[in-house]
Protein backbone atom coordinates (compact mmCIF):
# COMPACT_ATOMS: atom_id res chain seq x y z
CA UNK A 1 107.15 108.09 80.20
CA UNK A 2 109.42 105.71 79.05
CA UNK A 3 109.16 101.88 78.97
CA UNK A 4 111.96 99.29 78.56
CA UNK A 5 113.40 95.92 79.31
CA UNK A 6 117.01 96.30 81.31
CA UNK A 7 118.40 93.30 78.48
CA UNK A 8 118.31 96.12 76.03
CA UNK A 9 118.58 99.04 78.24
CA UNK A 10 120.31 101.03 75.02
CA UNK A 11 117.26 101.13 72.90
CA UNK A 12 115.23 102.31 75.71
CA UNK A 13 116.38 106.12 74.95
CA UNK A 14 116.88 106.53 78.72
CA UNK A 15 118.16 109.76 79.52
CA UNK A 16 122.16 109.08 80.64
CA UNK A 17 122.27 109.38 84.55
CA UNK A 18 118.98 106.88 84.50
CA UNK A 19 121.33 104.51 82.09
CA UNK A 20 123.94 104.58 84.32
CA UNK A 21 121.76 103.96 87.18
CA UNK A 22 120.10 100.93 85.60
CA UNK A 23 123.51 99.59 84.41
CA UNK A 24 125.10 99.31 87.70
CA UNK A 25 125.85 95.13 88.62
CA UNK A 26 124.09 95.89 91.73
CA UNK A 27 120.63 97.12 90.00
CA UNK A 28 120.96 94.21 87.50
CA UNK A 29 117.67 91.89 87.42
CA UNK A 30 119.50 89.26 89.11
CA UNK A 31 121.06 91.25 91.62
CA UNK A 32 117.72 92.73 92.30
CA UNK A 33 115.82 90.04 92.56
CA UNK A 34 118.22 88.34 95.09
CA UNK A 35 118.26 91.77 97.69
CA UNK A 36 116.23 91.85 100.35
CA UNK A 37 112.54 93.44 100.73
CA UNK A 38 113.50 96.56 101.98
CA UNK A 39 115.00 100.43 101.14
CA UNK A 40 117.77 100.58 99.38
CA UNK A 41 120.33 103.30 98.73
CA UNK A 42 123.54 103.10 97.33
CA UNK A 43 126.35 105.09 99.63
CA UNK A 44 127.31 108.84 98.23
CA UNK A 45 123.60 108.68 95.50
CA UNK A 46 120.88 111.04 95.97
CA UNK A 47 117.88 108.08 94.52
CA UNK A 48 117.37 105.29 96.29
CA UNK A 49 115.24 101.56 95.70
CA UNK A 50 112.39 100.42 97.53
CA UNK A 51 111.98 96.42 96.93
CA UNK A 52 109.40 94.49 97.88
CA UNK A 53 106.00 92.37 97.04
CA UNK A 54 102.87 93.41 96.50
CA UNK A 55 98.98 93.11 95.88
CA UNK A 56 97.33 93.72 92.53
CA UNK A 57 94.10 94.82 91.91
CA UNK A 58 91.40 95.75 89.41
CA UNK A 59 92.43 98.94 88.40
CA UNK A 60 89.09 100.08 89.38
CA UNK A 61 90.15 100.10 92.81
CA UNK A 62 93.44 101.62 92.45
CA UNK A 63 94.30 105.18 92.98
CA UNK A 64 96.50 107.04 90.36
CA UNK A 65 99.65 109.24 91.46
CA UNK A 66 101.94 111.68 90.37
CA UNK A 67 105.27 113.33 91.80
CA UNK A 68 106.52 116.82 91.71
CA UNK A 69 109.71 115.97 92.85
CA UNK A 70 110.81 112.33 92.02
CA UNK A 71 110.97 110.66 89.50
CA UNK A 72 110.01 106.83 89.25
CA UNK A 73 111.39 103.41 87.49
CA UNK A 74 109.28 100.97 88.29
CA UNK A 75 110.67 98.04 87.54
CA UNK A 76 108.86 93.96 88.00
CA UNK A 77 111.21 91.67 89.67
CA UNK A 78 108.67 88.75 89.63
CA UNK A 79 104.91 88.58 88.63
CA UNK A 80 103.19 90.49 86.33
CA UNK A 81 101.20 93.77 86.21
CA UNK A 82 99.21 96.60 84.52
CA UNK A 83 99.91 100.30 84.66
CA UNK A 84 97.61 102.54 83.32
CA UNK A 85 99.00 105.89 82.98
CA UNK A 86 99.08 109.39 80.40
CA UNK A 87 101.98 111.11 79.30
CA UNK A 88 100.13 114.47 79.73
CA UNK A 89 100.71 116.25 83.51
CA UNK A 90 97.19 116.06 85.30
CA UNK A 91 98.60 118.64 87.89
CA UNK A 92 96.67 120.64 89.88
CA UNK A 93 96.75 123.15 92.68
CA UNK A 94 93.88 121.35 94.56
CA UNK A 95 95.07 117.92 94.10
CA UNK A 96 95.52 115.87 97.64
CA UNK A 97 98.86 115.38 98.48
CA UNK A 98 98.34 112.08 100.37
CA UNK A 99 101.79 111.52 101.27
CA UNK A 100 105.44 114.09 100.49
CA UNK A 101 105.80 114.19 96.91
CA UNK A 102 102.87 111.78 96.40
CA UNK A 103 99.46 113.38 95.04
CA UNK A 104 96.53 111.63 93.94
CA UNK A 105 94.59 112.19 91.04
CA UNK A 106 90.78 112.35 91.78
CA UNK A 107 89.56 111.86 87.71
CA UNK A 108 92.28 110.92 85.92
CA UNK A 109 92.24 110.64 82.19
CA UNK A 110 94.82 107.43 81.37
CA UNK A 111 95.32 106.45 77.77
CA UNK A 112 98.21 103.86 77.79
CA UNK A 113 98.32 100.57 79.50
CA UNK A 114 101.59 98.95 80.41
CA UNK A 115 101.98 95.27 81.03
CA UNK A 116 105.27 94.82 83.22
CA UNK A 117 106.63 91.28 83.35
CA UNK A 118 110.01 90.16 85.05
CA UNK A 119 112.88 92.51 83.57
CA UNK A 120 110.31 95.35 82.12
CA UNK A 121 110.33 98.39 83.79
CA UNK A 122 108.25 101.98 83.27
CA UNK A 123 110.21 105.17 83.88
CA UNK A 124 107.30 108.23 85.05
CA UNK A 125 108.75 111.63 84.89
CA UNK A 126 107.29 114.64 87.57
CA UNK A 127 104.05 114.99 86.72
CA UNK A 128 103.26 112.29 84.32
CA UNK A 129 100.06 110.09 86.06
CA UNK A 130 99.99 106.35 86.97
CA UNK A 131 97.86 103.83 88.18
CA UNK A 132 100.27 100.88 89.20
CA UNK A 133 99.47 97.51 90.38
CA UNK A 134 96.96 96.71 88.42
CA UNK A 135 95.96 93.28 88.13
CA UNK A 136 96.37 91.26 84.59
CA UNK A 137 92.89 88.94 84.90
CA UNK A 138 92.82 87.77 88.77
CA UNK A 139 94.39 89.64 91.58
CA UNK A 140 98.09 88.13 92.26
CA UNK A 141 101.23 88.53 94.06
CA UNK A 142 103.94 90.59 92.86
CA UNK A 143 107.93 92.04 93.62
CA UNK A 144 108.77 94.61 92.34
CA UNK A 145 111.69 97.57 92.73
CA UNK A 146 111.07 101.16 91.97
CA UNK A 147 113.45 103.32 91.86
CA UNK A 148 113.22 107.23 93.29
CA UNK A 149 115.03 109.60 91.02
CA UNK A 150 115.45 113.37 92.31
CA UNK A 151 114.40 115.56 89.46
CA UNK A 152 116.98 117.83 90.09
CA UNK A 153 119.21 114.82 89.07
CA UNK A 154 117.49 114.88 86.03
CA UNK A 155 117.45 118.52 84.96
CA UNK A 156 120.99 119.07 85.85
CA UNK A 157 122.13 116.24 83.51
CA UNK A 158 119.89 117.25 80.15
């Protein structure tokens, strides 16, 4: 897990093919924020953006995830919300796999909470469990862009 704000995307310790990625003019904030709801995918990458508002809730009723697969950068466009997430895998074989690549944790054991505001974004490596969208005091509206990384992307360039 890694968080950051993409004004000072060099002190976030990003590994380099995720700095690249968030350095691009078309995945600054602005240029974000000004793209339409939708999936994104830059021609000739392997990752691609899904943009696009959202609910929060209390994180009482929100289910926590995990990937095998993908990586994520969540990353608050406008609004504000709460992650609650561990850096400790909570894999296991009899986990639900509610959607590809997308498993649900049925107990999970989260010890960090991360507030995301416009600009901040929260990288979540395979395995590594979240609980996104939860509300900060009253349920609100927020947009938001989160990024799919391909682990293999990942492994291949460390």
């Amino acid at each position: 897990m890694i968080i950051g704000h993409v004004d000072t995307l060099p002190l976030a310790g990003l590994p380099g093919v995720l700095l690249a990625i968030l350095s691009r003019p078309d995945c600054a904030l602005s240029a974000l924020q000004h793209r339409d709801d939708g999936r994104w995918q830059p021609e000739g990458e392997d990752w691609h953006c899904t943009i696009g508002p959202a609910m929060t809730q209390p994180g009482s009723q929100r289910h926590t995830e995990y990937h095998n697969d993908w990586l994520d950068i969540q990353l608050m466009l406008d609004g504000e919300e709460e992650i609650n997430a561990d850096p400790l895998p909570q894999v296991h074989p009899d986990f639900v796999e509610k959607k590809p690549d997308l498993f649900i944790v049925p107990s999970p054991h989260l010890t960090q909470s991360i507030r995301l505001l416009p600009g901040y974004f929260a990288v979540f490596f395979p395995g590594e469990p979240h609980q996104a969208l939860c509300a900060v005091g009253q349920p609100a509206g927020v947009r938001k862009a989160v990024f799919k990384i391909p682990r293999t992307l990942i492994s291949e360039n460390m």
